[in-house]
N, C-alpha and C. Protein backbone atom coordinates (compact mmCIF):
# COMPACT_ATOMS: atom_id res chain seq x y z
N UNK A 1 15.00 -11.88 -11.21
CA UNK A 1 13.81 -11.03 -11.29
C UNK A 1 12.81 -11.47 -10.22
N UNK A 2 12.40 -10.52 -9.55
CA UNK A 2 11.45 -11.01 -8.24
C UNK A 2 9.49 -11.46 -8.97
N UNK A 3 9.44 -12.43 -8.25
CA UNK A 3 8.18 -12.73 -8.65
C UNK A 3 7.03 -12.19 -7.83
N UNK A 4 5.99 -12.15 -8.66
CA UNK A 4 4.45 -11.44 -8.23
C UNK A 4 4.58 -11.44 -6.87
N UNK A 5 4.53 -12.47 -6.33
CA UNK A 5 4.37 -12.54 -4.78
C UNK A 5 5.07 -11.75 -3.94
N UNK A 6 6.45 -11.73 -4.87
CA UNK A 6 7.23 -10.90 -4.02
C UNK A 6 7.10 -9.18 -3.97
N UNK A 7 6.87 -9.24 -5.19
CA UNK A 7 6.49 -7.73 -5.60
C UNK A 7 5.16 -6.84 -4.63
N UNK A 8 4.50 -7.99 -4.87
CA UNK A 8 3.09 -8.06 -3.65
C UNK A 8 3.21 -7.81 -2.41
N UNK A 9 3.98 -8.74 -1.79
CA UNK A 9 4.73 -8.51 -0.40
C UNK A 9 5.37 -7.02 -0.24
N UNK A 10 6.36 -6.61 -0.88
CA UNK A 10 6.79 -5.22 -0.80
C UNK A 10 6.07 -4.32 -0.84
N UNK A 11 4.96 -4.36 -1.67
CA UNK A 11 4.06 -3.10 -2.27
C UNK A 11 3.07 -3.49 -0.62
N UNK A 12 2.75 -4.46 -0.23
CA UNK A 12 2.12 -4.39 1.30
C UNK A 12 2.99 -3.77 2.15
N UNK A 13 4.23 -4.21 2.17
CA UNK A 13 4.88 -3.32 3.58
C UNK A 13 5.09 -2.16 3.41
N UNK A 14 5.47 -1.59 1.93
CA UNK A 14 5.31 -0.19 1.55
C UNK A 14 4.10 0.55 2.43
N UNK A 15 2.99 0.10 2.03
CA UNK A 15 1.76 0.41 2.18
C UNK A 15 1.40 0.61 3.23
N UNK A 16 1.91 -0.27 4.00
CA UNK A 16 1.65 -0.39 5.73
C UNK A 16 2.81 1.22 6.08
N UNK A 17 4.12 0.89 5.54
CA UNK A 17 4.76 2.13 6.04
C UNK A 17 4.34 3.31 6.26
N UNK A 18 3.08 3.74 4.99
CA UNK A 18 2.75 4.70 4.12
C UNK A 18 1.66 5.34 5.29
N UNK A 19 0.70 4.12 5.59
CA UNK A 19 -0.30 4.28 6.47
C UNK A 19 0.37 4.87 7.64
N UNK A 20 1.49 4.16 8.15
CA UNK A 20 1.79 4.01 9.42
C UNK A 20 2.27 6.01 9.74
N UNK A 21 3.07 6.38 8.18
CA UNK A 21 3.43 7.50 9.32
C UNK A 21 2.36 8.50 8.87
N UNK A 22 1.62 8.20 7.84
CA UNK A 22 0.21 9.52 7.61
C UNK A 22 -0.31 9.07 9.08
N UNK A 23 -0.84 7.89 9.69
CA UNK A 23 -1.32 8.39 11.21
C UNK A 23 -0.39 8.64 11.72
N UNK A 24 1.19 8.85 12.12
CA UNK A 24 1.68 9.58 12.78
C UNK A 24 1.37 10.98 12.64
N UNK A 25 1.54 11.95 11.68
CA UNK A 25 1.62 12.38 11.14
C UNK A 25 0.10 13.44 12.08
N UNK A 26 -0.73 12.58 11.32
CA UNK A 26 -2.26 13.32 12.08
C UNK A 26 -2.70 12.98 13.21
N UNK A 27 -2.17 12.11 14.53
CA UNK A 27 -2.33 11.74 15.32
C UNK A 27 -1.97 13.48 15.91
N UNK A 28 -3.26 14.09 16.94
CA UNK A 28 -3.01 15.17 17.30
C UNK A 28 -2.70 15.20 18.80
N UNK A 29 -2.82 14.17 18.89
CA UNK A 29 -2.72 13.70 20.67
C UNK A 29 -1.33 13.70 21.12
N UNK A 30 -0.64 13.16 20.20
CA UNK A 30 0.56 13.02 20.64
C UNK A 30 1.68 14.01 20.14
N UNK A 31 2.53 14.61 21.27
CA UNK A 31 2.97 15.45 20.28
C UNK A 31 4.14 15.45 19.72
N UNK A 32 5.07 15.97 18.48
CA UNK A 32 5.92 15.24 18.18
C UNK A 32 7.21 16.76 17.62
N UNK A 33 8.13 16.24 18.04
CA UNK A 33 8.80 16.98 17.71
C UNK A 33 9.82 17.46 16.59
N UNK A 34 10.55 18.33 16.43
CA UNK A 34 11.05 18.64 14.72
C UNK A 34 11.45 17.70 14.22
N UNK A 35 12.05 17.31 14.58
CA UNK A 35 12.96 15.44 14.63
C UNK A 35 11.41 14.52 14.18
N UNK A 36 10.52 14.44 15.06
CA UNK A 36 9.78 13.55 14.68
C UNK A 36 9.22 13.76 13.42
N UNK A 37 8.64 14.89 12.82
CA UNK A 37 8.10 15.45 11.62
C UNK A 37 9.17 15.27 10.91
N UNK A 38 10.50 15.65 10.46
CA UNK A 38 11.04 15.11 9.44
C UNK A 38 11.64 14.05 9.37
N UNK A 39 11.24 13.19 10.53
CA UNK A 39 11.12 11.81 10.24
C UNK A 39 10.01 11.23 9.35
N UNK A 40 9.08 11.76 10.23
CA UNK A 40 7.78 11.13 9.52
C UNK A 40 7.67 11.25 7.97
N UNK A 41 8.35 12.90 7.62
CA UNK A 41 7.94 13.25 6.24
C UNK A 41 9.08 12.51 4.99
N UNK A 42 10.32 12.19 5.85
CA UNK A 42 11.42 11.36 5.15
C UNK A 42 11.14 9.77 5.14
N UNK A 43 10.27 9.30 5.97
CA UNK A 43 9.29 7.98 5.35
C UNK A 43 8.13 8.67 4.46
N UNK A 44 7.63 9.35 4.56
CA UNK A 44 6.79 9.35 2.91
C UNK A 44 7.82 9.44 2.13
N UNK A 45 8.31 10.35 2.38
CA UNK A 45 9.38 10.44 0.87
C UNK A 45 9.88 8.87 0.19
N UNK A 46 10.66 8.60 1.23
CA UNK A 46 11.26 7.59 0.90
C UNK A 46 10.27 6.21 0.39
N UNK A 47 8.96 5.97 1.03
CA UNK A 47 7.92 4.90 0.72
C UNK A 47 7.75 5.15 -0.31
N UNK A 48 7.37 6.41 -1.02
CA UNK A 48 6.62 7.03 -2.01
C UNK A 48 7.71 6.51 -3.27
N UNK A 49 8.96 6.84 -3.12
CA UNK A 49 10.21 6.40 -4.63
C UNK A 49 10.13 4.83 -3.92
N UNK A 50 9.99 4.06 -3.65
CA UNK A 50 9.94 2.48 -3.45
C UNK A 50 8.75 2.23 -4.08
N UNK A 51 7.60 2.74 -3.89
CA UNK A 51 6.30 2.54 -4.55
C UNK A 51 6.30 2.96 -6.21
N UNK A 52 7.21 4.01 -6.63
CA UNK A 52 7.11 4.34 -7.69
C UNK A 52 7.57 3.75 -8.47
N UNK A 53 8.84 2.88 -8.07
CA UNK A 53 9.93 1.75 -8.35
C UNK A 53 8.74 0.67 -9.17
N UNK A 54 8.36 0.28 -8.03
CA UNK A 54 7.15 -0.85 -8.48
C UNK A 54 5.97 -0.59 -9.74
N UNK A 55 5.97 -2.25 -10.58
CA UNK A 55 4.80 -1.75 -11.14
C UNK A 55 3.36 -1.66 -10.57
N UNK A 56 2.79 -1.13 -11.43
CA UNK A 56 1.24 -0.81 -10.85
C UNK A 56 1.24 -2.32 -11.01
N UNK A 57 -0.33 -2.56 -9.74
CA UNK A 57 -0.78 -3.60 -9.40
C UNK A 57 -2.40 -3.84 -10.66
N UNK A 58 -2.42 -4.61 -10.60
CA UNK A 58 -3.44 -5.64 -11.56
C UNK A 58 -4.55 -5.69 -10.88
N UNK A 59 -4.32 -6.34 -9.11
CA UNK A 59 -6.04 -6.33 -8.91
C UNK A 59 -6.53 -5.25 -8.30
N UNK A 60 -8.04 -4.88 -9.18
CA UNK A 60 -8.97 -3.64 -8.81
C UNK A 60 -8.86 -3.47 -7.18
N UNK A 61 -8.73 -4.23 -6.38
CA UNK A 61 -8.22 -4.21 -4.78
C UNK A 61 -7.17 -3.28 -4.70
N UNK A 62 -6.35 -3.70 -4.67
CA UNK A 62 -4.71 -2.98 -4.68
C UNK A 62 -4.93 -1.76 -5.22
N UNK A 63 -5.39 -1.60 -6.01
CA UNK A 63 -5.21 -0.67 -6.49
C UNK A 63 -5.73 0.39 -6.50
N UNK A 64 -7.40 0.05 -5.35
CA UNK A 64 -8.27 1.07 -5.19
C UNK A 64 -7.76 1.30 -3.42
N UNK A 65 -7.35 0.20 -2.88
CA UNK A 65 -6.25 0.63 -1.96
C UNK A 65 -4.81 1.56 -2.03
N UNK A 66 -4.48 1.05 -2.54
CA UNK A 66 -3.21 2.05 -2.97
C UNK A 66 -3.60 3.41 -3.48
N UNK A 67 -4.72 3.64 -4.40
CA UNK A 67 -5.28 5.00 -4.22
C UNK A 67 -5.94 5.68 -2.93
N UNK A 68 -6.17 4.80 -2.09
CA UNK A 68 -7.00 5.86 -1.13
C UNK A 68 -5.50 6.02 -0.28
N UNK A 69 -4.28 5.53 -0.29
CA UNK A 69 -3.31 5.72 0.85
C UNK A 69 -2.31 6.81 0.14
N UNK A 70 -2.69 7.08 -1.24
CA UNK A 70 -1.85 7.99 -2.26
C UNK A 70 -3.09 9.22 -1.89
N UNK A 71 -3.82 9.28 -1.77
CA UNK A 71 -4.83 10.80 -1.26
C UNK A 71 -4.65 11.22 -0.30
N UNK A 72 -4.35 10.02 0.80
CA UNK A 72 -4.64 10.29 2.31
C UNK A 72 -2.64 11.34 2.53
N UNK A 73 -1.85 10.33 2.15
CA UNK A 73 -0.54 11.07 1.93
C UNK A 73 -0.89 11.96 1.16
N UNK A 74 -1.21 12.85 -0.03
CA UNK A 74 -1.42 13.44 -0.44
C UNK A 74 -1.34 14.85 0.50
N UNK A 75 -2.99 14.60 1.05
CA UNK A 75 -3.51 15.74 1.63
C UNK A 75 -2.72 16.18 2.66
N UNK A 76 -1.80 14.90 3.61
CA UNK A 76 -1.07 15.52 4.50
C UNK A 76 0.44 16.16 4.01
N UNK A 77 1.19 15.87 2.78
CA UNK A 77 1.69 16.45 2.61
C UNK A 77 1.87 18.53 2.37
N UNK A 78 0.05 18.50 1.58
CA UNK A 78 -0.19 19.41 1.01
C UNK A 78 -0.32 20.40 2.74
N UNK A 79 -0.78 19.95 3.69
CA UNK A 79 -0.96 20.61 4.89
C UNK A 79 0.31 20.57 5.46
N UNK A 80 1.00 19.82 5.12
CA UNK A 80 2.59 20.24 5.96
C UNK A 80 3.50 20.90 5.08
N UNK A 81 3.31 21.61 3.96
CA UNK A 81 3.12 22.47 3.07
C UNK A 81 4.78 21.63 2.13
N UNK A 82 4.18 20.57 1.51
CA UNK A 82 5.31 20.02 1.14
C UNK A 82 4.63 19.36 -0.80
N UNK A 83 4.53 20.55 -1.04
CA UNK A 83 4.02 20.46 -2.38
C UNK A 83 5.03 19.87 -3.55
N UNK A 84 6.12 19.39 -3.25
CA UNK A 84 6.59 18.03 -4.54
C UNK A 84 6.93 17.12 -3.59
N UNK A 85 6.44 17.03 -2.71
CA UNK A 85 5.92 15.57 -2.06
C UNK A 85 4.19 15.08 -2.43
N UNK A 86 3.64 15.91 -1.96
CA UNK A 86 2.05 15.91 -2.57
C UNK A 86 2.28 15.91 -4.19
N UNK A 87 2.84 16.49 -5.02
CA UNK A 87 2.95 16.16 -6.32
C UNK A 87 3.26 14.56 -6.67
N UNK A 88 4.19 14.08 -6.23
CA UNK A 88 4.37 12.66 -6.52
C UNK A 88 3.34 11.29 -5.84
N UNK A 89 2.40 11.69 -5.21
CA UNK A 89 1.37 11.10 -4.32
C UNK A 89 -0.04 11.16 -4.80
N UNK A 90 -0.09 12.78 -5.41
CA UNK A 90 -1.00 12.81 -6.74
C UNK A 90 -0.70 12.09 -8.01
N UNK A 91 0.66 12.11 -8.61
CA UNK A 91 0.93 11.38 -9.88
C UNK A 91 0.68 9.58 -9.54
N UNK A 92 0.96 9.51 -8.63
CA UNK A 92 0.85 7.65 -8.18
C UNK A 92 -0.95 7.47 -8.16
N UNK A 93 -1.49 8.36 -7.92
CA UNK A 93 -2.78 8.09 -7.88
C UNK A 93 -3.55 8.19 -8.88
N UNK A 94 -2.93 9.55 -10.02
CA UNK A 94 -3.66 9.77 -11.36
C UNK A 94 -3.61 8.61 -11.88
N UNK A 95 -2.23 7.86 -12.29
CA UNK A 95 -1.47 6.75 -12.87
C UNK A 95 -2.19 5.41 -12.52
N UNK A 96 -2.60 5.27 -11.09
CA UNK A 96 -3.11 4.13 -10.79
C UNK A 96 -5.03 4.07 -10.91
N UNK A 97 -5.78 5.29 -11.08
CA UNK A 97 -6.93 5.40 -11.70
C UNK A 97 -7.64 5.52 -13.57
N UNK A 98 -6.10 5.66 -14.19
CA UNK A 98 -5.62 5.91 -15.74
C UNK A 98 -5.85 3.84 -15.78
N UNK A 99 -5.10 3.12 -15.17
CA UNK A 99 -5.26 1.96 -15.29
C UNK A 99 -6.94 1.52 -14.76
N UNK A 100 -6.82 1.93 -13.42
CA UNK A 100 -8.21 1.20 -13.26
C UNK A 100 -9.37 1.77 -14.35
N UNK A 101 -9.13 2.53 -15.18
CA UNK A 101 -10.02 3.14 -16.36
C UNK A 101 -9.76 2.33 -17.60
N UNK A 102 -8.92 1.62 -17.73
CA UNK A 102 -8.30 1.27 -19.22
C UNK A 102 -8.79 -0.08 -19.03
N UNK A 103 -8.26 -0.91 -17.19
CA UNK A 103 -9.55 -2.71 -17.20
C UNK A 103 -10.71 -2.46 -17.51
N UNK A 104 -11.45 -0.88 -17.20
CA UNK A 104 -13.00 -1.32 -17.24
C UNK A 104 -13.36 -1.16 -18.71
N UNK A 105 -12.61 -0.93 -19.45
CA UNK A 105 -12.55 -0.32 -20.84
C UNK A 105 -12.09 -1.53 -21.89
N UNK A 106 -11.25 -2.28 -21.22
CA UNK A 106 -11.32 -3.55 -21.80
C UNK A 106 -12.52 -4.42 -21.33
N UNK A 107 -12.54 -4.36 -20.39
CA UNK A 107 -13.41 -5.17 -19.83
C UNK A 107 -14.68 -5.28 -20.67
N UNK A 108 -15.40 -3.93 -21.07
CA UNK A 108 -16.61 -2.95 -21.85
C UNK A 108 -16.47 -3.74 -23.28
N UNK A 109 -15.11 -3.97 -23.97
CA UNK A 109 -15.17 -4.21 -25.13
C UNK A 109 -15.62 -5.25 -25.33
């Protein structure tokens, strides 16, 4: 069974992946071709079920990170009109704000 750290480590390079091709993705300068777009969109895909694999993260960091890179994919899916890709990018984000609602709620008690 892999430990925290390791889990940690993955959910960073995920993350970095995640980033890496949403700026491909919106980088308008450069231009990219059919090949490159369903490249780009077959790394979300694929980051997105590796991330889902994983459990949610514990610290309020991670996790308010990992939500802003689950919106940012989000929105570009929804503009490259790839709506159950944006569906699973929204659910990672509902899921990971459902938690950050339930620490502050313990936290409260």
């Amino acid at each position: 069974m892999a430990g925290i750290e390791d889990i940690e480590f993955r959910r960073d390079e995920i993350l970095g992946r995640l980033n890496y091709s949403y700026l491909q993705l919106c980088d308008q300068r450069r231009t990219k071709t059919v090949y490159d777009l369903l490249l780009l969109r077959w790394l979300l895909q694929s980051n997105i079920g590796k991330l889902e694999k994983l459990s949610l993260p514990d610290n309020d960091e991670v996790i308010n990170e990992q939500i802003e890179v689950c919106e940012k994919c989000e929105r570009v899916s929804v503009s490259s009109n790839r709506a159950d890709l944006a569906e699973r990018f929204h659910s990672m984000a509902t899921s990971l704000r459902i938690k950050r609602l339930q620490k502050l709620d313990n936290i409260t008690q």
